[in-house]
PDB file of N, CA and C in Angstrom:
ATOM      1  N   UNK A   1       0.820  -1.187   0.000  1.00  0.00           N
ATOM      2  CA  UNK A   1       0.000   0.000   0.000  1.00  0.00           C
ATOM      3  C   UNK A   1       0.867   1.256   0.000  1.00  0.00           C
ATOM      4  N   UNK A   2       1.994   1.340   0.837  1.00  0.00           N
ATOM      5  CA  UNK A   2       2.717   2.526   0.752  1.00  0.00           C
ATOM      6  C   UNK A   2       3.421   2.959  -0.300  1.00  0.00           C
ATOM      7  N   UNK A   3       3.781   1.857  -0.995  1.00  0.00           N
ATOM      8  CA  UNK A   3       4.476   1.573  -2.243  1.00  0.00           C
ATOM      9  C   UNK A   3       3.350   2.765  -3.092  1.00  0.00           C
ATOM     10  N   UNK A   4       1.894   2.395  -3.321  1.00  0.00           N
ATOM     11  CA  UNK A   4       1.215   2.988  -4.214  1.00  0.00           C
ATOM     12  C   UNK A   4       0.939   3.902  -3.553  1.00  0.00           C
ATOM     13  N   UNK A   5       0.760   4.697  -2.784  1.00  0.00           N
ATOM     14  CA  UNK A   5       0.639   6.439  -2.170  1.00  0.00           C
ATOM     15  C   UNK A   5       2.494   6.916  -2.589  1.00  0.00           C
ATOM     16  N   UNK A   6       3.236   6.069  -2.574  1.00  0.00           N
ATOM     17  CA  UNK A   6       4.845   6.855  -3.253  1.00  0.00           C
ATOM     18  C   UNK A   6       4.472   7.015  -4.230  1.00  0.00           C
ATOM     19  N   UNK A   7       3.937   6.003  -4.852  1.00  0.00           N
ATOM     20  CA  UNK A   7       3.611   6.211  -6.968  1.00  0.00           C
ATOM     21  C   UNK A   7       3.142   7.236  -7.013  1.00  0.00           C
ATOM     22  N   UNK A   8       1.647   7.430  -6.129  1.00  0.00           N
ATOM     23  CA  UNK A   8       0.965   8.768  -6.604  1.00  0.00           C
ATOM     24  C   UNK A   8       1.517  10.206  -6.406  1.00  0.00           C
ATOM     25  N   UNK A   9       2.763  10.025  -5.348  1.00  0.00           N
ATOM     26  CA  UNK A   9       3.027  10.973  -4.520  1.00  0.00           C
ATOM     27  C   UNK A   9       4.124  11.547  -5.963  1.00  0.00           C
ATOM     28  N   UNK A  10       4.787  10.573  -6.332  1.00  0.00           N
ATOM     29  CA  UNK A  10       5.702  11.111  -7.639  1.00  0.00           C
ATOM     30  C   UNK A  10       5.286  11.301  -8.968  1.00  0.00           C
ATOM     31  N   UNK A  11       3.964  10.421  -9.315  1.00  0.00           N
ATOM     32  CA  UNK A  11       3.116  10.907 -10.264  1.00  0.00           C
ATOM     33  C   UNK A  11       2.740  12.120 -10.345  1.00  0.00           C
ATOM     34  N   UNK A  12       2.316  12.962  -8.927  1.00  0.00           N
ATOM     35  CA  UNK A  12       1.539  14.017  -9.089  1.00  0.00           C
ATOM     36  C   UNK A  12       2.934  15.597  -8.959  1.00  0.00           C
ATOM     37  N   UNK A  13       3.962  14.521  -8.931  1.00  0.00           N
ATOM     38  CA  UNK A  13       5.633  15.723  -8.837  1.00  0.00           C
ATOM     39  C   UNK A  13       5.906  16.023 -10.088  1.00  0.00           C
ATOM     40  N   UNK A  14       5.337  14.918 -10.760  1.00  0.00           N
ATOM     41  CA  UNK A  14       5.650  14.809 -12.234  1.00  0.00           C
ATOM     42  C   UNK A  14       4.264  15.710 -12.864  1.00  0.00           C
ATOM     43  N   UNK A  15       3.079  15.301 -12.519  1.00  0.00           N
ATOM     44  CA  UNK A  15       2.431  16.585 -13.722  1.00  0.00           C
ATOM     45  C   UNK A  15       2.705  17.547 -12.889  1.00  0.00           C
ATOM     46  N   UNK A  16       2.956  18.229 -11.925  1.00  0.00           N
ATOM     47  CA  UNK A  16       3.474  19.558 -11.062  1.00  0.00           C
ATOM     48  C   UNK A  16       3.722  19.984 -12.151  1.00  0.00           C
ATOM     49  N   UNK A  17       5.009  19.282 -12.230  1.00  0.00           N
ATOM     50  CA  UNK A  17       6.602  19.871 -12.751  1.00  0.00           C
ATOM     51  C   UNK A  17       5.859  20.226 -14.615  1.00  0.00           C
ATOM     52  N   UNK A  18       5.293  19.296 -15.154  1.00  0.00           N
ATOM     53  CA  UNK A  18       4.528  19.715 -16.109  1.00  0.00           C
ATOM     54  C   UNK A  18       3.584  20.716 -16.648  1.00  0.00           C
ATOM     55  N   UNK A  19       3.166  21.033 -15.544  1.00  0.00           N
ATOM     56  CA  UNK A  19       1.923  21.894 -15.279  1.00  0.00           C
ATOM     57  C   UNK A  19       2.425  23.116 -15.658  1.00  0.00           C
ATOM     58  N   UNK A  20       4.281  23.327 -14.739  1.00  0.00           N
ATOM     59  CA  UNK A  20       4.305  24.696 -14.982  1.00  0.00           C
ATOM     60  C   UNK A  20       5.130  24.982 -16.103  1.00  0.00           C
ATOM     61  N   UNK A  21       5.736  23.706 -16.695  1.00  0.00           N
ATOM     62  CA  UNK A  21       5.819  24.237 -17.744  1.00  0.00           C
ATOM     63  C   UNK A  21       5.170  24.578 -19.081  1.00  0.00           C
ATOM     64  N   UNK A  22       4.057  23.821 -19.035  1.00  0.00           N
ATOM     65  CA  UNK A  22       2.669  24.332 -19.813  1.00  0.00           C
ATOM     66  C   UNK A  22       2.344  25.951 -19.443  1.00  0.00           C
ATOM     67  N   UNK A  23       2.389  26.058 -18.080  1.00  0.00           N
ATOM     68  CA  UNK A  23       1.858  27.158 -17.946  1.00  0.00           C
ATOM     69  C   UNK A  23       3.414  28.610 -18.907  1.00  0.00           C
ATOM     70  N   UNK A  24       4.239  28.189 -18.629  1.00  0.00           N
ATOM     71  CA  UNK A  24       5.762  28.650 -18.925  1.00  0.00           C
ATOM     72  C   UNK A  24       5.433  29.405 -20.829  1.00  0.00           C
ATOM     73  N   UNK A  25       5.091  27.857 -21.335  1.00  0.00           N
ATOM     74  CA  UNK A  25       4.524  27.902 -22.810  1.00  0.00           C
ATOM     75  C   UNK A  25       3.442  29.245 -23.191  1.00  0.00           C
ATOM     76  N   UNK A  26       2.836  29.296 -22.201  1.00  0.00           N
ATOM     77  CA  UNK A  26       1.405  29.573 -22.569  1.00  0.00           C
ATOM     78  C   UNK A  26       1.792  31.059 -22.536  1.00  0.00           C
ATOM     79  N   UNK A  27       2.615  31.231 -21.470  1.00  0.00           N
ATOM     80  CA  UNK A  27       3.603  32.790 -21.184  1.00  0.00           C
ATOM     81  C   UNK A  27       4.172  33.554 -21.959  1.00  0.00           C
ATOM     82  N   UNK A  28       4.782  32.420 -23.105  1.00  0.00           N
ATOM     83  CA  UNK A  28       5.574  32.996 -23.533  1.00  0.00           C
ATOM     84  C   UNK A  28       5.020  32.965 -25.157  1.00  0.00           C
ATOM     85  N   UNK A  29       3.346  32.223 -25.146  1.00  0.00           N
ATOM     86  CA  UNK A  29       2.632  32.895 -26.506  1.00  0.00           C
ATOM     87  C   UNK A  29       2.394  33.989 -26.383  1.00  0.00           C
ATOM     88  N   UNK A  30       1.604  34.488 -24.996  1.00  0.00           N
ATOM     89  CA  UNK A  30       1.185  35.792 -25.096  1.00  0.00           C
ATOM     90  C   UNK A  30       2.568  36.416 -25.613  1.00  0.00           C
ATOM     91  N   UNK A  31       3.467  36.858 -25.259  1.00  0.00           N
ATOM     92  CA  UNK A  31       4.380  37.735 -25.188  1.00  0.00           C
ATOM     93  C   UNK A  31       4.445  38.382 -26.592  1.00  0.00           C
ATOM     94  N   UNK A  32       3.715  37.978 -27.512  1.00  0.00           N
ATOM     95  CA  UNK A  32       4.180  38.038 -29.075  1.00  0.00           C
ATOM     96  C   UNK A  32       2.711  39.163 -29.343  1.00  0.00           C
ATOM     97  N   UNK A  33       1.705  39.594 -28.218  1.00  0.00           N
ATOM     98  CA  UNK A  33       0.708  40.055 -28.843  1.00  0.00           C
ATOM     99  C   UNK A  33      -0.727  39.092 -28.722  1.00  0.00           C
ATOM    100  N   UNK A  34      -1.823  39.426 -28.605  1.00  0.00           N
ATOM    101  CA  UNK A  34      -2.817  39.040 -28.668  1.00  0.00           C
ATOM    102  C   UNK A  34      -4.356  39.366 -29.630  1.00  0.00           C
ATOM    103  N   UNK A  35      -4.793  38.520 -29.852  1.00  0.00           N
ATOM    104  CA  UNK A  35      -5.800  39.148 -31.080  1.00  0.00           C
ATOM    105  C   UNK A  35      -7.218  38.383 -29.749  1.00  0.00           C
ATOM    106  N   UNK A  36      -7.907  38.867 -30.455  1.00  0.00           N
ATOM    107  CA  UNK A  36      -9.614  38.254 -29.387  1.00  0.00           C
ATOM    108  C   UNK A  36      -9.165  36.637 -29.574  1.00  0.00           C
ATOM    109  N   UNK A  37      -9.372  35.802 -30.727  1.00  0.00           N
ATOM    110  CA  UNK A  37      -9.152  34.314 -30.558  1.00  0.00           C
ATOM    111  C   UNK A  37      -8.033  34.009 -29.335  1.00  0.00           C
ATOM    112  N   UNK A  38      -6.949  34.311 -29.600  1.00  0.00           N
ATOM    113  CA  UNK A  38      -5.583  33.518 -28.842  1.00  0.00           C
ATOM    114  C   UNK A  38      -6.309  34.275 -27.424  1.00  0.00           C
ATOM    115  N   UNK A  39      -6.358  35.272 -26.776  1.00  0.00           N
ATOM    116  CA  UNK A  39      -7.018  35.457 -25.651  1.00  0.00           C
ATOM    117  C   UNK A  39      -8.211  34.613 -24.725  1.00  0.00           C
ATOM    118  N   UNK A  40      -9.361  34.335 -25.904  1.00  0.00           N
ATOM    119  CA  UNK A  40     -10.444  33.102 -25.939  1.00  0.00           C
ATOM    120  C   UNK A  40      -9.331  31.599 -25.237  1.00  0.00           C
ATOM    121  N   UNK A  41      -8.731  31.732 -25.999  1.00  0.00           N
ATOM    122  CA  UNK A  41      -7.726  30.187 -25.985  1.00  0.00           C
ATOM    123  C   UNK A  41      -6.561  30.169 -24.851  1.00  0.00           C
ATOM    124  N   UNK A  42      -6.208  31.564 -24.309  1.00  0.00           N
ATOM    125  CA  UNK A  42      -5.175  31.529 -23.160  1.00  0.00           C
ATOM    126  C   UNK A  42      -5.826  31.339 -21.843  1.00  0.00           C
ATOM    127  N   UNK A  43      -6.923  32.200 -21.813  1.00  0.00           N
ATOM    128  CA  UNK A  43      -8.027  31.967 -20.748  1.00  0.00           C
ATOM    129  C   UNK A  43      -8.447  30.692 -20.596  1.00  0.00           C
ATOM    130  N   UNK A  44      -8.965  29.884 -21.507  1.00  0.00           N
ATOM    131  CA  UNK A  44      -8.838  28.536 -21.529  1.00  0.00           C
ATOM    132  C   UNK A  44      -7.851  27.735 -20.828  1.00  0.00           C
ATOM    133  N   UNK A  45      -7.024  27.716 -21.377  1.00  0.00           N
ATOM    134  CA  UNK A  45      -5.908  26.901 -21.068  1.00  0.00           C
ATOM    135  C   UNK A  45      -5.584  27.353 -19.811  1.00  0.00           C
ATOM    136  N   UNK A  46      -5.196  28.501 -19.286  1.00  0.00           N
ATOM    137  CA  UNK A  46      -5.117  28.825 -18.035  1.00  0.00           C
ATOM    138  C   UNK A  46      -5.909  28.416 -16.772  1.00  0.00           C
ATOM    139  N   UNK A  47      -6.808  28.767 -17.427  1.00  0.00           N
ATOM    140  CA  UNK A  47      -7.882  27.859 -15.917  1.00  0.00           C
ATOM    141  C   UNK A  47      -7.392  26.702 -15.980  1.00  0.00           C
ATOM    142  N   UNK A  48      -7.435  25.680 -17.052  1.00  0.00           N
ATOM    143  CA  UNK A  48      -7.320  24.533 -17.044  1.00  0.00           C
ATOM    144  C   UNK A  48      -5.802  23.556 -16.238  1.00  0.00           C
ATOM    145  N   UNK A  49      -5.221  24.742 -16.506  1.00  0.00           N
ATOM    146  CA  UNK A  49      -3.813  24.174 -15.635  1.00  0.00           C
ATOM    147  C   UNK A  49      -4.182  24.933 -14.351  1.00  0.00           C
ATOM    148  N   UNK A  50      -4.862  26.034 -14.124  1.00  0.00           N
ATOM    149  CA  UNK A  50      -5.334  26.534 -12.725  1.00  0.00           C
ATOM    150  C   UNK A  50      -5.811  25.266 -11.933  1.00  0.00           C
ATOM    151  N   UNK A  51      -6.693  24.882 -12.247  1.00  0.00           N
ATOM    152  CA  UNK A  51      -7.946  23.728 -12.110  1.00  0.00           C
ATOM    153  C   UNK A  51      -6.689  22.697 -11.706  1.00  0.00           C
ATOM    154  N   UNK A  52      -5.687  22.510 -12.460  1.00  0.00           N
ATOM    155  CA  UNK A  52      -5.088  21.213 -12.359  1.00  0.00           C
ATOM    156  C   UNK A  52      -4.097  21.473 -11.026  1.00  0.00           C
ATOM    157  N   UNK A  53      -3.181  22.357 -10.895  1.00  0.00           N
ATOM    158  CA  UNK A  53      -3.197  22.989  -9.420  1.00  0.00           C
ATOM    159  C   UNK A  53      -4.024  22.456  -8.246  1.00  0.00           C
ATOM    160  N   UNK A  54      -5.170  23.054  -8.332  1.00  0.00           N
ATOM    161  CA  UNK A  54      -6.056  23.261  -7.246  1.00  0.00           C
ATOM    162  C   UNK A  54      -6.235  21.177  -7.212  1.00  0.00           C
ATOM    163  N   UNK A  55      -6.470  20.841  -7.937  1.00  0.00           N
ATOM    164  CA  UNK A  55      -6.347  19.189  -7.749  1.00  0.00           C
ATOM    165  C   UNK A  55      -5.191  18.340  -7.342  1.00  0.00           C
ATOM    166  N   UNK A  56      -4.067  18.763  -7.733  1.00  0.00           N
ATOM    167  CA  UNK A  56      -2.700  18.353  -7.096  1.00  0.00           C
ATOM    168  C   UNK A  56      -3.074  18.662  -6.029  1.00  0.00           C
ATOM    169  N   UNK A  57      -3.230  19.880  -5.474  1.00  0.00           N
ATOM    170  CA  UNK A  57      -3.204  20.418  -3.639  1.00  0.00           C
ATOM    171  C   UNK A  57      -4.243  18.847  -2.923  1.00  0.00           C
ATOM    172  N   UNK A  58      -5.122  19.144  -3.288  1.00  0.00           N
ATOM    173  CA  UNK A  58      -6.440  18.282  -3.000  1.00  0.00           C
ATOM    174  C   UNK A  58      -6.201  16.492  -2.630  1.00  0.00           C
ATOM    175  N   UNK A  59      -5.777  16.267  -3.861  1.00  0.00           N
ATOM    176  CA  UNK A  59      -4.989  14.835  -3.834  1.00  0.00           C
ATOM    177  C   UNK A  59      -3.309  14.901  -3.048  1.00  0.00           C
ATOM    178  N   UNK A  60      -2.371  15.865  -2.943  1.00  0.00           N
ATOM    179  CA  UNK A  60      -1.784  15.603  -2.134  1.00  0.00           C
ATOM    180  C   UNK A  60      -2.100  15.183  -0.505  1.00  0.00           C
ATOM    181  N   UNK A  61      -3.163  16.290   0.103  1.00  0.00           N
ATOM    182  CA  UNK A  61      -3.779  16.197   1.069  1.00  0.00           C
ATOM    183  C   UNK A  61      -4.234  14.995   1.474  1.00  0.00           C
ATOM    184  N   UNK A  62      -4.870  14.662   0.600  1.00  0.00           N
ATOM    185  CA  UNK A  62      -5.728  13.028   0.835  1.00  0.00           C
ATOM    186  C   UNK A  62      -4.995  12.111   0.499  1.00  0.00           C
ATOM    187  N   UNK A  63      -3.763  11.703  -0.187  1.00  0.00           N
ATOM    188  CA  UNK A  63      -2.811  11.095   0.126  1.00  0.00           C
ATOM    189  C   UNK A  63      -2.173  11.085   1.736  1.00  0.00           C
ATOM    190  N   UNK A  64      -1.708  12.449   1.682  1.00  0.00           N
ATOM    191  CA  UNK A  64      -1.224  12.563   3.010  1.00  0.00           C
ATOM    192  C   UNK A  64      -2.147  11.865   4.602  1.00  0.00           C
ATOM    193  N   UNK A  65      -3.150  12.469   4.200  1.00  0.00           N
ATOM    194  CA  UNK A  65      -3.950  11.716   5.103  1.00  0.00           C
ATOM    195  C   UNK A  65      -3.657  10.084   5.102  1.00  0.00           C
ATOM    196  N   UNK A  66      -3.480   9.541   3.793  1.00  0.00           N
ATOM    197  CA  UNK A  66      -3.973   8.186   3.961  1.00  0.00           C
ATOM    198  C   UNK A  66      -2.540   7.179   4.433  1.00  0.00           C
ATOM    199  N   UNK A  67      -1.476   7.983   4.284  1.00  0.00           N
ATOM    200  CA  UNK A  67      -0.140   7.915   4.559  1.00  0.00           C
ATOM    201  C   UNK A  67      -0.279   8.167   6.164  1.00  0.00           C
ATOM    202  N   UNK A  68      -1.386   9.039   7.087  1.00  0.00           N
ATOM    203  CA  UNK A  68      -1.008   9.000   8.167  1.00  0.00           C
ATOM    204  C   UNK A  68      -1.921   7.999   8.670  1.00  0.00           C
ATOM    205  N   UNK A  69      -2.715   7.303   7.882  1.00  0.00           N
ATOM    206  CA  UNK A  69      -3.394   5.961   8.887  1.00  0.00           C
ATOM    207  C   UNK A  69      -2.671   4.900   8.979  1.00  0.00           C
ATOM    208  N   UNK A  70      -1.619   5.082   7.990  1.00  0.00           N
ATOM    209  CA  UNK A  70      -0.700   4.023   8.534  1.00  0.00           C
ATOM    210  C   UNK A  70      -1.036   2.766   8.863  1.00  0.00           C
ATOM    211  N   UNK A  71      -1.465   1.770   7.814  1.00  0.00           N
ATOM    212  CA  UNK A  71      -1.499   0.461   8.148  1.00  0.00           C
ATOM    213  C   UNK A  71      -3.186  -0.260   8.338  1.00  0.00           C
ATOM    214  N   UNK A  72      -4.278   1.236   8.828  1.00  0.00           N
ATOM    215  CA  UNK A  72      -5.570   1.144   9.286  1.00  0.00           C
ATOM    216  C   UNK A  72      -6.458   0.649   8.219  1.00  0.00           C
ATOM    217  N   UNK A  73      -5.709   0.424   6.987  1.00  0.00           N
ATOM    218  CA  UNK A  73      -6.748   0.361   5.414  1.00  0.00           C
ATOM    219  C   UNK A  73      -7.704  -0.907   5.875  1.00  0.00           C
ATOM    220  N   UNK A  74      -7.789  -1.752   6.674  1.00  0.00           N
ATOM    221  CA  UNK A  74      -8.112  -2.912   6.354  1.00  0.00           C
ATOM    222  C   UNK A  74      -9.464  -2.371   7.259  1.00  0.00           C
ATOM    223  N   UNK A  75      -9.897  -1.114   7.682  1.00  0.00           N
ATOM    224  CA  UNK A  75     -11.463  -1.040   7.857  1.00  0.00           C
ATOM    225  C   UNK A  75     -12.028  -0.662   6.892  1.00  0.00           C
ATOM    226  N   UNK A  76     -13.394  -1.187   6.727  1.00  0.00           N
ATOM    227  CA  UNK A  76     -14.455  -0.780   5.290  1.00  0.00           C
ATOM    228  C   UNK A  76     -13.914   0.493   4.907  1.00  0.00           C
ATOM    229  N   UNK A  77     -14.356   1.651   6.193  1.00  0.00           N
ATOM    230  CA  UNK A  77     -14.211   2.981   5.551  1.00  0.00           C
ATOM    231  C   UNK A  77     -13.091   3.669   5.245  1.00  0.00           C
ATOM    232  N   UNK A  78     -11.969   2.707   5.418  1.00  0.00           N
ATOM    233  CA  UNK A  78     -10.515   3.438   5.110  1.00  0.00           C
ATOM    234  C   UNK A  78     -10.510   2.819   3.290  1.00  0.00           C
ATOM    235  N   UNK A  79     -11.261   1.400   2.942  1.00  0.00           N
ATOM    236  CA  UNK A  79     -10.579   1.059   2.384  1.00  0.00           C
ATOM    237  C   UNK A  79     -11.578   1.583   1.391  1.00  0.00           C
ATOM    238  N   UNK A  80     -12.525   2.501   1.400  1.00  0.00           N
ATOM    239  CA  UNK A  80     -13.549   3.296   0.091  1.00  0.00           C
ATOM    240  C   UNK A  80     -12.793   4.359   0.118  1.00  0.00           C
ATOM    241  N   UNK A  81     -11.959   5.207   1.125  1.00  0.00           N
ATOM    242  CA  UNK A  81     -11.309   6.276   1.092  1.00  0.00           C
ATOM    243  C   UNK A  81      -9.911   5.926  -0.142  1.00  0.00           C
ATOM    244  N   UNK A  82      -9.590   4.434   0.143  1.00  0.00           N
ATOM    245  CA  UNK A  82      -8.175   4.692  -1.018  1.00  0.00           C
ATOM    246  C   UNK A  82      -8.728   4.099  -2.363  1.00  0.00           C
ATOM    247  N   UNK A  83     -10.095   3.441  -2.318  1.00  0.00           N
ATOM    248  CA  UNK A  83     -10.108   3.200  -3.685  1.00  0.00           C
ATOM    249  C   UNK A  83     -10.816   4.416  -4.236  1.00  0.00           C
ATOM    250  N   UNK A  84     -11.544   5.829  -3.547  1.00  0.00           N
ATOM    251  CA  UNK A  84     -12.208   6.633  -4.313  1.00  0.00           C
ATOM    252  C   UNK A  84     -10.515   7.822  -4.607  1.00  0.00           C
ATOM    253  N   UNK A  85      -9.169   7.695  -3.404  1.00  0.00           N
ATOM    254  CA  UNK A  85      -8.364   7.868  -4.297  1.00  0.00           C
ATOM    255  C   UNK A  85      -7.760   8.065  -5.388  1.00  0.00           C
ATOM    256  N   UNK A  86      -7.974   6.234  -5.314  1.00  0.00           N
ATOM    257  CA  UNK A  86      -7.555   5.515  -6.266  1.00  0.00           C
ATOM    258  C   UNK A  86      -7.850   6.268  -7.925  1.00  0.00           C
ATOM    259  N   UNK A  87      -9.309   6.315  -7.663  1.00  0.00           N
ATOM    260  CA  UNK A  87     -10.089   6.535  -9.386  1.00  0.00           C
ATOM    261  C   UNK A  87      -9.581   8.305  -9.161  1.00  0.00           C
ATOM    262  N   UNK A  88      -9.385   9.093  -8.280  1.00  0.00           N
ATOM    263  CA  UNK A  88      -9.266  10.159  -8.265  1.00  0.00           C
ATOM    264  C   UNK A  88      -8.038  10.411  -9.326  1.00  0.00           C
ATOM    265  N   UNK A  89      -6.912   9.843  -8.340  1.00  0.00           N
ATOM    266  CA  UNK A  89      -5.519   9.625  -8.835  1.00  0.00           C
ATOM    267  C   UNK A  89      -5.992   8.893 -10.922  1.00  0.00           C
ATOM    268  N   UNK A  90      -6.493   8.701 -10.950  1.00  0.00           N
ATOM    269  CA  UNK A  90      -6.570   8.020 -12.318  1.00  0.00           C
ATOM    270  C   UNK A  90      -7.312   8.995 -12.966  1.00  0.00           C
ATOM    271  N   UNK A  91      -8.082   9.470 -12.773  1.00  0.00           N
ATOM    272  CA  UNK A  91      -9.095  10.399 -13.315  1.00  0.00           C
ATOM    273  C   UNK A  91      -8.449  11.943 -13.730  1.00  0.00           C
ATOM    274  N   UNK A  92      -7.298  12.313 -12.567  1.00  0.00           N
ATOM    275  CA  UNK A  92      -6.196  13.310 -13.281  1.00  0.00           C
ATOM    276  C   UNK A  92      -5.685  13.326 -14.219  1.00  0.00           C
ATOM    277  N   UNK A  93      -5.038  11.843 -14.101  1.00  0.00           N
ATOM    278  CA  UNK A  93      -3.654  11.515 -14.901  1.00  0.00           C
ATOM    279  C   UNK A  93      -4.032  11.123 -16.396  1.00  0.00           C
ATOM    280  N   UNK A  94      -5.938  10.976 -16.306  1.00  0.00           N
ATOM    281  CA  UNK A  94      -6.360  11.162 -17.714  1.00  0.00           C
ATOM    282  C   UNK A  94      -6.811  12.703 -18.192  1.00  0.00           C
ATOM    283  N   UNK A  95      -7.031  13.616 -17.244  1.00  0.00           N
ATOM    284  CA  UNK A  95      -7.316  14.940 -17.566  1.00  0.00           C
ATOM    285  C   UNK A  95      -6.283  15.481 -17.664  1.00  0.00           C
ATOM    286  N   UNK A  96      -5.320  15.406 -16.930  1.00  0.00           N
ATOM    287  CA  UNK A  96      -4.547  16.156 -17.162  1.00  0.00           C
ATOM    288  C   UNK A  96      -3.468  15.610 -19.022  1.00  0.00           C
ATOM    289  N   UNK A  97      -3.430  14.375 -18.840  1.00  0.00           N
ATOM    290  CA  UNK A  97      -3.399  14.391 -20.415  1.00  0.00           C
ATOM    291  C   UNK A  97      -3.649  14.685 -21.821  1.00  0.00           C
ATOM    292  N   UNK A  98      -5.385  14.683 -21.647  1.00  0.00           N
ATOM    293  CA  UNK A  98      -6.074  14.993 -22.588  1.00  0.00           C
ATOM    294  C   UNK A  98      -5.701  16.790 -22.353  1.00  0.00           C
ATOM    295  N   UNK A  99      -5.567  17.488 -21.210  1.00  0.00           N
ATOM    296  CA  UNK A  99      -5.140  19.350 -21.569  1.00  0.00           C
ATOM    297  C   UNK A  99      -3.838  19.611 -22.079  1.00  0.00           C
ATOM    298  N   UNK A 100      -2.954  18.644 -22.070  1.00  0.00           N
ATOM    299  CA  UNK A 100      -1.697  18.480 -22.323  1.00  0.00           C
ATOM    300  C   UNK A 100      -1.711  18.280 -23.999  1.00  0.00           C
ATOM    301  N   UNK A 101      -2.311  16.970 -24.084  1.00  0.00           N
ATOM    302  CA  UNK A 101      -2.620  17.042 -25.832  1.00  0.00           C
ATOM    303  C   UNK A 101      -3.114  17.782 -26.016  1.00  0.00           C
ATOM    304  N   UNK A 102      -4.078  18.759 -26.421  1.00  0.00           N
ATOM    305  CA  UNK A 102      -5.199  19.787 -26.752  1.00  0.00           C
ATOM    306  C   UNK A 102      -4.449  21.203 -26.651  1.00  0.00           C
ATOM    307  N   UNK A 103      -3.493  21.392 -25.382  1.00  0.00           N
ATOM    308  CA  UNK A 103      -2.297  22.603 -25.633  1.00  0.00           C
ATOM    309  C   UNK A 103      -1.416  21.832 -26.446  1.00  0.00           C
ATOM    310  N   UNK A 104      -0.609  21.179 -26.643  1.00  0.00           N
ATOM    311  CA  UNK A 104       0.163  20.959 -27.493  1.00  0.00           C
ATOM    312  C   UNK A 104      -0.254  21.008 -29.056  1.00  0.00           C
ATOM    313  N   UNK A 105      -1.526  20.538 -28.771  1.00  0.00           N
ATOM    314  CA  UNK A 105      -2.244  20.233 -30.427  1.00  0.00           C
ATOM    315  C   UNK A 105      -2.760  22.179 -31.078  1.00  0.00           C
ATOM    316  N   UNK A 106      -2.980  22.706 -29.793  1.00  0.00           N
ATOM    317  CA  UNK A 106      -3.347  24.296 -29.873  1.00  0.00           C
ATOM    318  C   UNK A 106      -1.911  24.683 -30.895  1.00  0.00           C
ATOM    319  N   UNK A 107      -0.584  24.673 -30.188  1.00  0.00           N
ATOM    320  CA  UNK A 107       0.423  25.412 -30.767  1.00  0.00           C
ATOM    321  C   UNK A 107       0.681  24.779 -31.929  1.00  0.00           C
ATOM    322  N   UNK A 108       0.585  23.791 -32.119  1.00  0.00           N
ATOM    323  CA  UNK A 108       0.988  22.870 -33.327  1.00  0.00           C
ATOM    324  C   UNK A 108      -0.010  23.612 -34.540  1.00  0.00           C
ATOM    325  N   UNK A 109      -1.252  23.801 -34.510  1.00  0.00           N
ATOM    326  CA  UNK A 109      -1.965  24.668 -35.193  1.00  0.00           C
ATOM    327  C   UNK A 109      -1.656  25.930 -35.344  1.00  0.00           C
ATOM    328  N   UNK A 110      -1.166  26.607 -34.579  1.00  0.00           N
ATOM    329  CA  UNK A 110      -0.751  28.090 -35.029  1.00  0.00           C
ATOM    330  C   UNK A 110       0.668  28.155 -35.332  1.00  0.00           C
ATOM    331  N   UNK A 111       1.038  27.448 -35.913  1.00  0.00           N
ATOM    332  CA  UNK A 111       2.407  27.603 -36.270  1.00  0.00           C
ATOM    333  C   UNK A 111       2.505  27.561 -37.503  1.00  0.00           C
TER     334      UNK A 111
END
């Protein structure tokens, strides 16, 4: 079990570390000028790595928590707490993909 709260714990270091460099990207489109579309589309994307932030915090927390029961998983209600985790932790690591393709696929189009 601890093994998989480390996975998530470095999974979620890893889209961090991603996050800001998406956000880094997104910085350094504006810098060139803005027309109404690319504004439509920075606002976008911005929340969306905002959003992804505010969910790292969230899932670190509740990791952390589940790291301090230490060993307790084997009651019912500990063990709905790591499998709704569980799908949590999975449910990022597909959102946060699909914003990852969709900015990448954004710049790839305006180029």
């Amino acid at each position: 079990m601890s093994h998989e709260l480390e996975t998530w714990q470095r999974t979620l270091n890893y889209i961090q570390q991603e996050n800001v460099y998406l956000k880094n990207r997104l910085a350094d489109l504006i810098k060139n000028g803005m027309d109404d579309e690319l504004l439509e589309q920075v606002e976008y994307f911005q929340n969306q790595f905002l959003n992804k932030d505010a969910v790292i915090v969230l899932l670190r927390r509740d990791i952390a928590a589940e790291i301090q029961l230490d060993g307790t998983l084997v009651e019912e209600k500990n063990i709905k707490k790591h499998d709704k985790l569980s799908e949590d932790m999975e449910m990022m690591e597909m959102e946060f993909s699909r914003v990852k393709f969709d900015f990448n696929n954004y710049l790839s189009q305006r180029k």
